[in-house]
C-alpha atoms as a PDB file:
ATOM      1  CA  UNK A   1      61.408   2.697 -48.413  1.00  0.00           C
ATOM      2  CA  UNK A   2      58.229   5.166 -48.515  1.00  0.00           C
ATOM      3  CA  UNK A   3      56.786   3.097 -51.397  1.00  0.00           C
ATOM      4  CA  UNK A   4      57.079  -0.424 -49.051  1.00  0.00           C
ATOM      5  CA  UNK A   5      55.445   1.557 -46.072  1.00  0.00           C
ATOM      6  CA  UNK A   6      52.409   3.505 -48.383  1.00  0.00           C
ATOM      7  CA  UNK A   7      52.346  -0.537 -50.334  1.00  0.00           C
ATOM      8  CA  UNK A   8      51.841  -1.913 -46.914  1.00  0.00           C
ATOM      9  CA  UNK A   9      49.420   0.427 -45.744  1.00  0.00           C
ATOM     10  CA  UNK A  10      47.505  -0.184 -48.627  1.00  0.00           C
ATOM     11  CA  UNK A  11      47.394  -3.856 -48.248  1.00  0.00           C
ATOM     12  CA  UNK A  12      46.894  -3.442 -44.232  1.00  0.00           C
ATOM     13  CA  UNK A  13      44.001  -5.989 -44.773  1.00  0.00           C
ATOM     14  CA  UNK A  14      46.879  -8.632 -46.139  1.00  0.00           C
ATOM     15  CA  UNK A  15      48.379  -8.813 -42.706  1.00  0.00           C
ATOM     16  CA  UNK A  16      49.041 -11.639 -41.423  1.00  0.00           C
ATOM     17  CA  UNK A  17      49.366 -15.433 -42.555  1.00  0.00           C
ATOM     18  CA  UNK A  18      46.924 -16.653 -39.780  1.00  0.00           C
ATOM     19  CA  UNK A  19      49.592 -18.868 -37.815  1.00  0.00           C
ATOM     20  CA  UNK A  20      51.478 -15.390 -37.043  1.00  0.00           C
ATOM     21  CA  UNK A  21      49.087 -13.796 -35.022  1.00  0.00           C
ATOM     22  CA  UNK A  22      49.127 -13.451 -31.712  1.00  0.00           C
ATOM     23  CA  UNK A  23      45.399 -12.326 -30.576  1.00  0.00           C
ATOM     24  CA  UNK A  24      44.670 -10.899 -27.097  1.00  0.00           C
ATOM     25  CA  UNK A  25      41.816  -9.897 -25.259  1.00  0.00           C
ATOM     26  CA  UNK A  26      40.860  -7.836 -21.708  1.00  0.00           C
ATOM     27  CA  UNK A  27      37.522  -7.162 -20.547  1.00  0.00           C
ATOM     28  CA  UNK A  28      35.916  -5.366 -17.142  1.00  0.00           C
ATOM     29  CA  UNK A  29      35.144  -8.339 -14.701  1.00  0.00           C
ATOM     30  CA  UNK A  30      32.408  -6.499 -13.087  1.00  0.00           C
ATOM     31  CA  UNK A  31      30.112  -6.030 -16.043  1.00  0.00           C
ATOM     32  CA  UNK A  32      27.276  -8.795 -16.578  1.00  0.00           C
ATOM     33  CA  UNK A  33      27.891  -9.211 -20.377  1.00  0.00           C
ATOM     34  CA  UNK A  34      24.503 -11.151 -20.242  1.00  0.00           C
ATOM     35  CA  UNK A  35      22.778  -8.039 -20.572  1.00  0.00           C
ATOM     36  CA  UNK A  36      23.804  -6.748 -23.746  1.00  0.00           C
ATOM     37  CA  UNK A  37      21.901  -7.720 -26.952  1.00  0.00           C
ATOM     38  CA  UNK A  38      22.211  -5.017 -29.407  1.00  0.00           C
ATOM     39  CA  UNK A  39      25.413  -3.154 -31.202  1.00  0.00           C
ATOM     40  CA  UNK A  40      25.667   0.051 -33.248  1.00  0.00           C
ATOM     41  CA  UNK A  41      29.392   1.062 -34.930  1.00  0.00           C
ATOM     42  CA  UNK A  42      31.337   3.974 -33.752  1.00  0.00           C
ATOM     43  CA  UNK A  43      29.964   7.392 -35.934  1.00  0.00           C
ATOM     44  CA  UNK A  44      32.241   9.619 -34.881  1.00  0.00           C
ATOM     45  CA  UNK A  45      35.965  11.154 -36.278  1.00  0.00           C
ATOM     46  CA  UNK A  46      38.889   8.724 -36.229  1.00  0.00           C
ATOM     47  CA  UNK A  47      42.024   9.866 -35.731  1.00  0.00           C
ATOM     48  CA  UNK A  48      43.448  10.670 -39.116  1.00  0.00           C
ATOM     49  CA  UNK A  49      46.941   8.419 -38.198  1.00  0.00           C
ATOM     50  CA  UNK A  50      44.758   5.423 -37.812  1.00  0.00           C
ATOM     51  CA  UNK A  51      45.876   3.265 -40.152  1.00  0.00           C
ATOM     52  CA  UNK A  52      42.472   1.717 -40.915  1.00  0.00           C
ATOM     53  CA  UNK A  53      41.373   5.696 -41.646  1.00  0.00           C
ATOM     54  CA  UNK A  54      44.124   5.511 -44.476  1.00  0.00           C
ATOM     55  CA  UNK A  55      42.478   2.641 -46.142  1.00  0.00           C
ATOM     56  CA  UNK A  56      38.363   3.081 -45.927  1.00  0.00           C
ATOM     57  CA  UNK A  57      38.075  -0.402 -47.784  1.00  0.00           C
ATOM     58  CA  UNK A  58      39.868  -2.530 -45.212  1.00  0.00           C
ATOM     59  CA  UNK A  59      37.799  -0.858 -42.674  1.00  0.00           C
ATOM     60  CA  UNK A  60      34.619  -1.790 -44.419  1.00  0.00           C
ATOM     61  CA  UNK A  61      35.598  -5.235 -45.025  1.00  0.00           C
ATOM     62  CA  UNK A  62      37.014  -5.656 -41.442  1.00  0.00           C
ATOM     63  CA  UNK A  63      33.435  -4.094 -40.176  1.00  0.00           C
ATOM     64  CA  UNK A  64      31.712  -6.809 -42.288  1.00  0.00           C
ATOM     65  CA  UNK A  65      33.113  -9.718 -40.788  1.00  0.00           C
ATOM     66  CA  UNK A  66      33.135  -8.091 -37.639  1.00  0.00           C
ATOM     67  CA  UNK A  67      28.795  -7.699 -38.319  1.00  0.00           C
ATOM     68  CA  UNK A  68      28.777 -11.575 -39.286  1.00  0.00           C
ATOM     69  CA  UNK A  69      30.363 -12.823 -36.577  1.00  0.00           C
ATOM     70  CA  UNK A  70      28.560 -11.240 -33.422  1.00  0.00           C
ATOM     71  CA  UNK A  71      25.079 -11.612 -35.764  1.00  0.00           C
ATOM     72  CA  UNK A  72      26.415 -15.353 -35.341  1.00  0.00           C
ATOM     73  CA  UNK A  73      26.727 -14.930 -31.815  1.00  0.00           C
ATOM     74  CA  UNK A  74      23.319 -13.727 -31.105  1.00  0.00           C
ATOM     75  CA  UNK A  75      24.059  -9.784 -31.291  1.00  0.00           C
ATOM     76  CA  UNK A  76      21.399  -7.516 -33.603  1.00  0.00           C
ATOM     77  CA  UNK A  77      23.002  -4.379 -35.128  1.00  0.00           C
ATOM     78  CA  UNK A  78      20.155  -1.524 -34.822  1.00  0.00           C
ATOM     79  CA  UNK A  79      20.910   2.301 -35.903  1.00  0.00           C
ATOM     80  CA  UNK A  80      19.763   3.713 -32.525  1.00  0.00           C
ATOM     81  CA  UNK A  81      20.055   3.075 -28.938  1.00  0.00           C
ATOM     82  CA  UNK A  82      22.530   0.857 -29.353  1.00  0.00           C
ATOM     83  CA  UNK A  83      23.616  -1.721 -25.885  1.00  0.00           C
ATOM     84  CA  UNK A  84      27.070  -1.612 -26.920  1.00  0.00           C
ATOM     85  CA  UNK A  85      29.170   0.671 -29.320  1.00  0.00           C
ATOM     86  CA  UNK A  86      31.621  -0.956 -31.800  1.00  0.00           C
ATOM     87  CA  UNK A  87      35.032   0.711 -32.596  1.00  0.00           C
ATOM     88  CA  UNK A  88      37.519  -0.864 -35.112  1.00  0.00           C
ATOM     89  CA  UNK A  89      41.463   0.407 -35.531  1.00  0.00           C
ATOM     90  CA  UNK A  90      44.406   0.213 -36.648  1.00  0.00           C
ATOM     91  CA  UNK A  91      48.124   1.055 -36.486  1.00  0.00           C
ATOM     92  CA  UNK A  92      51.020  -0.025 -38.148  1.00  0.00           C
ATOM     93  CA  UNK A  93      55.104   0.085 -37.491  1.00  0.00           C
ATOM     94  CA  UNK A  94      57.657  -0.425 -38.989  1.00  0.00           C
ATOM     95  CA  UNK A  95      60.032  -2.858 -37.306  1.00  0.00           C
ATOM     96  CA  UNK A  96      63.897  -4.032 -37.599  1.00  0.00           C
ATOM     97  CA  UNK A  97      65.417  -7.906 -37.042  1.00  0.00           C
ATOM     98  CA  UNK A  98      69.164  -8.497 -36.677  1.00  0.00           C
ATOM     99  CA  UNK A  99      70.559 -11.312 -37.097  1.00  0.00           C
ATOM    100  CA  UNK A 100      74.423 -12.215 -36.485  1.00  0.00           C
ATOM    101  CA  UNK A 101      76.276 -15.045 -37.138  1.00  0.00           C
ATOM    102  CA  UNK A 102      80.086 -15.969 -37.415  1.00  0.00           C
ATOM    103  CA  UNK A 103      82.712 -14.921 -35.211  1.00  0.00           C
ATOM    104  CA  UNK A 104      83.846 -17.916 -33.694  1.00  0.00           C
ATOM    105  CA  UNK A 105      87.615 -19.539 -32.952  1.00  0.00           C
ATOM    106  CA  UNK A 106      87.662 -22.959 -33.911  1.00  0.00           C
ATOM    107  CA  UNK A 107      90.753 -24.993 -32.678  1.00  0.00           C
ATOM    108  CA  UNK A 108      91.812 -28.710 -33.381  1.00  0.00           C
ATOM    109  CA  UNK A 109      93.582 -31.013 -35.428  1.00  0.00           C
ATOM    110  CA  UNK A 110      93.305 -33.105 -38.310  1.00  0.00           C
ATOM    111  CA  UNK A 111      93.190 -36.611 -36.333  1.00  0.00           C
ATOM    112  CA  UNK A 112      95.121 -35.735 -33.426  1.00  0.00           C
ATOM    113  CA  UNK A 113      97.905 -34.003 -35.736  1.00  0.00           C
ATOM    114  CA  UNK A 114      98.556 -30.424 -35.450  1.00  0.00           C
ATOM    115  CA  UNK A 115      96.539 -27.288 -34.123  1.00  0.00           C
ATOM    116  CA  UNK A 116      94.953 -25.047 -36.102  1.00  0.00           C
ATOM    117  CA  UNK A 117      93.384 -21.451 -34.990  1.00  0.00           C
ATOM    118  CA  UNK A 118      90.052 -20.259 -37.204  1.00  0.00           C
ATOM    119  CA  UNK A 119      88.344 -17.633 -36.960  1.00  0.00           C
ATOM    120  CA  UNK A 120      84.408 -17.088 -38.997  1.00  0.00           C
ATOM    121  CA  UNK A 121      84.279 -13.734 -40.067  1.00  0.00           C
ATOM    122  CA  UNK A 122      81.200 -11.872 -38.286  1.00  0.00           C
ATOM    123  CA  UNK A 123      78.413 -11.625 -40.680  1.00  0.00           C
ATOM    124  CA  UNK A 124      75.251  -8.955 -39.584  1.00  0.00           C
ATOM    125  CA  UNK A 125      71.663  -9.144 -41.143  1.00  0.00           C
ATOM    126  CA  UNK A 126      69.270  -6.568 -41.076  1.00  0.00           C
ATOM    127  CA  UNK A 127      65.996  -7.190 -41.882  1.00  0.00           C
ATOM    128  CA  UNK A 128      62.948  -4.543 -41.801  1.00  0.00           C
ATOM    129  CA  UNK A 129      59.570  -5.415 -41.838  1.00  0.00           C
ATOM    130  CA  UNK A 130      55.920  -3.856 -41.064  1.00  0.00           C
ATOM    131  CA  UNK A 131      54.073  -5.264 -38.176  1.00  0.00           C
ATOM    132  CA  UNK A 132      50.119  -4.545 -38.031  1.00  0.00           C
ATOM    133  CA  UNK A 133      47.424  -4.093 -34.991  1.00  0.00           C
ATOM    134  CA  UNK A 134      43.865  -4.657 -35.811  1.00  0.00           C
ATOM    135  CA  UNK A 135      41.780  -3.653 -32.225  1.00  0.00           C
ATOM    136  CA  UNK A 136      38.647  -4.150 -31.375  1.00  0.00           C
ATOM    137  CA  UNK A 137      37.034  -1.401 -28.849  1.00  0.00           C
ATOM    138  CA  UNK A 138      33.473  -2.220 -27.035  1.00  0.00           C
ATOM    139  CA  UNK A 139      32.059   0.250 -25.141  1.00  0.00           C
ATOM    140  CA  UNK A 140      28.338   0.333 -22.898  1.00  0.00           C
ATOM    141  CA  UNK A 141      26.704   2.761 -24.782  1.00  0.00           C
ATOM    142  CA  UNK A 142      24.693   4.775 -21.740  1.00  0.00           C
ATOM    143  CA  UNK A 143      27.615   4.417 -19.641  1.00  0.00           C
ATOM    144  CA  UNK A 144      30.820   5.449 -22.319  1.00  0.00           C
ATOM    145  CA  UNK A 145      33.000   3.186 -20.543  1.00  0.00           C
ATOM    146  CA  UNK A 146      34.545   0.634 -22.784  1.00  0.00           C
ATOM    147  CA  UNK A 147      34.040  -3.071 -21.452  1.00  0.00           C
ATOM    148  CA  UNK A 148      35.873  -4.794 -23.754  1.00  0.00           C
ATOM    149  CA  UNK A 149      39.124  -5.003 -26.004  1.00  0.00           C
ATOM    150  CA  UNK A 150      40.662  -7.304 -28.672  1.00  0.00           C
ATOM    151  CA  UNK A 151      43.423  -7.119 -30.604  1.00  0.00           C
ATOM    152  CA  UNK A 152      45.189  -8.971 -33.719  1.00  0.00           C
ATOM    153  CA  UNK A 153      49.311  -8.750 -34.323  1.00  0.00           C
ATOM    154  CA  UNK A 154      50.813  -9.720 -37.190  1.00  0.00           C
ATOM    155  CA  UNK A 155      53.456  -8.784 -39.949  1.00  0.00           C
ATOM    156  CA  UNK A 156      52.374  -7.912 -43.118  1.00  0.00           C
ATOM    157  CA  UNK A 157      53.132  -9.747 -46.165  1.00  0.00           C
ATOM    158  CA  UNK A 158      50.361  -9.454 -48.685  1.00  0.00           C
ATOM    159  CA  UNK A 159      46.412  -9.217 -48.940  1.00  0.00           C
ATOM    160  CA  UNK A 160      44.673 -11.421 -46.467  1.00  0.00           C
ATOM    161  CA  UNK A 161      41.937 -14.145 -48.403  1.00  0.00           C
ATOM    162  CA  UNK A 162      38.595 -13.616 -46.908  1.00  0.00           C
ATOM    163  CA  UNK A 163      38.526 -17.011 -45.621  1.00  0.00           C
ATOM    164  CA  UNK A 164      42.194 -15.619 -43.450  1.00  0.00           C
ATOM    165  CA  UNK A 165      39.966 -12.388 -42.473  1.00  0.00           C
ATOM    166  CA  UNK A 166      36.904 -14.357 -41.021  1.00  0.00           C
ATOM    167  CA  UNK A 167      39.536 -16.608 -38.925  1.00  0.00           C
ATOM    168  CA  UNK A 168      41.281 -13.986 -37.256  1.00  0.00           C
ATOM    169  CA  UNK A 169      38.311 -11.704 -36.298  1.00  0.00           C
ATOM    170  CA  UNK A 170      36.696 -15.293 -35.491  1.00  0.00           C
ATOM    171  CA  UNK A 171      39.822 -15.473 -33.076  1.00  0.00           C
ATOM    172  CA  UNK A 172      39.496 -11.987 -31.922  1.00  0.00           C
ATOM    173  CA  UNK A 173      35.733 -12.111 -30.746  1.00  0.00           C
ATOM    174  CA  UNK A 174      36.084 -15.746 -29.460  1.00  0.00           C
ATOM    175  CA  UNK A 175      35.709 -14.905 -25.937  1.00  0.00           C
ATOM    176  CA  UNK A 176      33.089 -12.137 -25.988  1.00  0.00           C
ATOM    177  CA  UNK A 177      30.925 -11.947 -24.700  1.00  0.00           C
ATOM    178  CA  UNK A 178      33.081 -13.020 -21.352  1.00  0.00           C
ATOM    179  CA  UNK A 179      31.348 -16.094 -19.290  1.00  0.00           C
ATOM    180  CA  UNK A 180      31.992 -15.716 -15.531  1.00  0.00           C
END
Protein backbone atom coordinates (compact mmCIF):
# COMPACT_ATOMS: atom_id res chain seq x y z
CA UNK A 1 0.00 0.00 0.00
CA UNK A 2 3.01 2.58 0.72
CA UNK A 3 4.37 1.88 -2.80
CA UNK A 4 0.61 2.90 -4.48
CA UNK A 5 0.57 6.10 -2.19
CA UNK A 6 4.67 7.20 -2.82
CA UNK A 7 3.61 5.88 -6.98
CA UNK A 8 0.78 8.29 -6.76
CA UNK A 9 2.51 11.03 -5.29
CA UNK A 10 4.95 10.78 -7.81
CA UNK A 11 2.60 10.92 -10.65
CA UNK A 12 0.42 13.77 -8.72
CA UNK A 13 0.64 15.62 -12.14
CA UNK A 14 -1.36 12.38 -13.77
CA UNK A 15 -4.44 13.26 -11.80
CA UNK A 16 -7.25 13.38 -13.26
CA UNK A 17 -8.89 12.25 -16.70
CA UNK A 18 -10.29 15.82 -17.40
CA UNK A 19 -14.14 14.78 -17.28
CA UNK A 20 -13.49 13.92 -13.39
CA UNK A 21 -12.77 17.12 -12.13
CA UNK A 22 -14.77 19.10 -10.37
CA UNK A 23 -13.11 22.81 -10.40
CA UNK A 24 -14.23 25.56 -7.98
CA UNK A 25 -13.51 28.99 -7.46
CA UNK A 26 -14.20 32.00 -4.59
CA UNK A 27 -13.00 35.38 -4.82
CA UNK A 28 -13.44 38.81 -2.48
CA UNK A 29 -16.44 40.76 -4.09
CA UNK A 30 -15.14 43.99 -2.95
CA UNK A 31 -11.84 44.05 -4.77
CA UNK A 32 -11.79 45.85 -8.34
CA UNK A 33 -9.81 43.04 -10.13
CA UNK A 34 -9.46 45.72 -12.95
CA UNK A 35 -6.60 47.04 -11.25
CA UNK A 36 -4.23 44.36 -11.22
CA UNK A 37 -1.80 43.89 -14.17
CA UNK A 38 1.27 42.28 -12.96
CA UNK A 39 2.05 38.74 -11.01
CA UNK A 40 5.16 37.45 -9.24
CA UNK A 41 5.13 33.52 -7.73
CA UNK A 42 5.15 32.83 -4.10
CA UNK A 43 9.24 32.76 -2.84
CA UNK A 44 8.79 31.69 0.31
CA UNK A 45 8.87 27.96 2.37
CA UNK A 46 6.04 25.55 1.56
CA UNK A 47 4.92 23.42 3.92
CA UNK A 48 6.96 20.28 3.62
CA UNK A 49 3.39 17.95 3.56
CA UNK A 50 2.40 19.78 0.47
CA UNK A 51 2.15 17.37 -1.88
CA UNK A 52 3.34 19.54 -4.79
CA UNK A 53 6.67 20.16 -2.33
CA UNK A 54 7.15 16.25 -2.67
CA UNK A 55 7.33 16.41 -6.37
CA UNK A 56 9.37 19.83 -7.51
CA UNK A 57 8.68 18.77 -11.26
CA UNK A 58 4.89 18.80 -11.14
CA UNK A 59 5.17 22.06 -9.46
CA UNK A 60 7.26 23.49 -12.22
CA UNK A 61 5.18 22.18 -14.90
CA UNK A 62 1.90 23.20 -13.09
CA UNK A 63 3.66 26.89 -12.66
CA UNK A 64 4.27 26.85 -16.46
CA UNK A 65 0.91 26.51 -17.59
CA UNK A 66 -0.22 28.47 -14.87
CA UNK A 67 2.49 31.53 -16.54
CA UNK A 68 0.86 30.77 -20.11
CA UNK A 69 -2.41 31.09 -19.29
CA UNK A 70 -2.71 34.51 -17.31
CA UNK A 71 0.24 35.84 -20.00
CA UNK A 72 -2.86 34.86 -22.32
CA UNK A 73 -5.09 36.76 -20.29
CA UNK A 74 -3.25 39.96 -20.32
CA UNK A 75 -1.16 39.45 -16.93
CA UNK A 76 2.95 40.27 -17.16
CA UNK A 77 5.05 38.22 -14.68
CA UNK A 78 7.86 40.80 -13.34
CA UNK A 79 10.46 39.73 -10.44
CA UNK A 80 9.60 42.75 -8.25
CA UNK A 81 6.72 44.66 -7.05
CA UNK A 82 4.54 42.34 -8.07
CA UNK A 83 0.22 43.45 -8.19
CA UNK A 84 -0.65 40.09 -7.22
CA UNK A 85 1.30 37.08 -5.63
CA UNK A 86 0.83 33.55 -7.10
CA UNK A 87 0.74 30.44 -4.79
CA UNK A 88 0.31 26.86 -6.21
CA UNK A 89 -0.51 23.54 -3.85
CA UNK A 90 -1.27 20.51 -3.36
CA UNK A 91 -2.62 17.70 -1.17
CA UNK A 92 -3.51 14.34 -1.66
CA UNK A 93 -5.79 11.50 0.31
CA UNK A 94 -6.30 8.54 0.22
CA UNK A 95 -9.95 7.56 -0.08
CA UNK A 96 -12.26 4.25 0.34
CA UNK A 97 -15.61 3.20 -1.95
CA UNK A 98 -17.95 0.42 -0.81
CA UNK A 99 -19.99 -1.08 -2.73
CA UNK A 100 -22.73 -3.82 -1.69
CA UNK A 101 -24.83 -5.82 -3.55
CA UNK A 102 -26.97 -9.06 -2.95
CA UNK A 103 -29.04 -9.76 -0.10
CA UNK A 104 -32.33 -9.89 -1.41
CA UNK A 105 -35.54 -12.51 -0.93
CA UNK A 106 -36.94 -13.29 -4.10
CA UNK A 107 -40.40 -15.09 -3.99
CA UNK A 108 -42.61 -16.53 -6.90
CA UNK A 109 -43.44 -19.29 -8.98
CA UNK A 110 -42.64 -20.91 -12.06
CA UNK A 111 -45.95 -19.79 -14.06
CA UNK A 112 -48.26 -19.52 -11.31
CA UNK A 113 -47.02 -23.05 -9.86
CA UNK A 114 -45.41 -23.23 -6.59
CA UNK A 115 -43.50 -20.67 -4.25
CA UNK A 116 -40.13 -20.50 -3.93
CA UNK A 117 -38.02 -18.41 -1.14
CA UNK A 118 -34.30 -17.05 -2.46
CA UNK A 119 -32.11 -15.42 -0.89
CA UNK A 120 -28.61 -13.50 -2.88
CA UNK A 121 -25.87 -13.89 -0.70
CA UNK A 122 -24.51 -10.28 0.41
CA UNK A 123 -21.48 -9.50 -1.54
CA UNK A 124 -19.15 -6.20 -0.12
CA UNK A 125 -16.56 -4.30 -2.36
CA UNK A 126 -13.97 -2.24 -1.17
CA UNK A 127 -12.27 -0.16 -3.30
CA UNK A 128 -9.34 2.44 -2.31
CA UNK A 129 -8.25 5.06 -4.34
CA UNK A 130 -6.13 8.50 -4.15
CA UNK A 131 -8.00 11.65 -4.72
CA UNK A 132 -5.83 14.91 -5.60
CA UNK A 133 -6.30 18.92 -4.93
CA UNK A 134 -4.43 21.22 -7.13
CA UNK A 135 -5.23 25.09 -5.53
CA UNK A 136 -4.62 28.07 -6.77
CA UNK A 137 -3.91 31.02 -4.05
CA UNK A 138 -3.92 34.90 -5.28
CA UNK A 139 -3.06 37.29 -2.99
CA UNK A 140 -2.75 41.61 -3.37
CA UNK A 141 0.69 41.88 -2.88
CA UNK A 142 0.80 45.42 -0.68
CA UNK A 143 -2.16 44.35 1.10
CA UNK A 144 -1.28 40.23 1.98
CA UNK A 145 -4.81 39.47 1.79
CA UNK A 146 -5.55 36.76 -0.67
CA UNK A 147 -8.37 37.79 -3.27
CA UNK A 148 -8.72 34.86 -4.97
CA UNK A 149 -8.88 30.91 -4.88
CA UNK A 150 -9.20 27.96 -7.33
CA UNK A 151 -9.11 24.61 -6.97
CA UNK A 152 -8.97 21.23 -9.17
CA UNK A 153 -10.37 17.60 -7.66
CA UNK A 154 -9.75 14.62 -9.14
CA UNK A 155 -8.61 10.90 -8.59
CA UNK A 156 -5.50 9.88 -9.71
CA UNK A 157 -4.93 7.35 -12.25
CA UNK A 158 -1.80 8.03 -14.21
CA UNK A 159 0.36 11.03 -15.66
CA UNK A 160 -1.75 13.80 -17.02
CA UNK A 161 -0.80 14.67 -21.14
CA UNK A 162 0.09 18.26 -21.34
CA UNK A 163 -2.72 18.93 -23.54
CA UNK A 164 -5.05 17.40 -20.03
CA UNK A 165 -2.75 19.91 -17.85
CA UNK A 166 -3.44 23.13 -19.98
CA UNK A 167 -7.38 22.20 -19.84
CA UNK A 168 -7.75 21.95 -16.31
CA UNK A 169 -5.65 25.00 -15.19
CA UNK A 170 -7.54 26.60 -18.35
CA UNK A 171 -10.70 25.57 -16.21
CA UNK A 172 -9.26 26.70 -13.01
CA UNK A 173 -8.35 30.39 -14.05
CA UNK A 174 -11.50 30.72 -16.27
CA UNK A 175 -13.15 33.19 -14.17
CA UNK A 176 -10.27 35.37 -12.97
CA UNK A 177 -9.99 37.88 -13.09
CA UNK A 178 -13.84 38.15 -11.63
CA UNK A 179 -16.20 40.62 -13.87
CA UNK A 180 -18.76 42.41 -11.64
Amino acid sequence: MKILKILALLLFVGLWGCSSVTIESDYDPNIDFSQYKTYAWYKGETPPEDALAKNPLAKKRIMATVDYVMDKKGFKKVDENPDLVLIVHGGMKEKMQVHQTGGHAMYGGYYGYGWGVGYTPVRTDVVYYNEATLIIDIADYKKKEFIWRGAATGVVNGRVSDEELDDIITRMLEDFPPKK
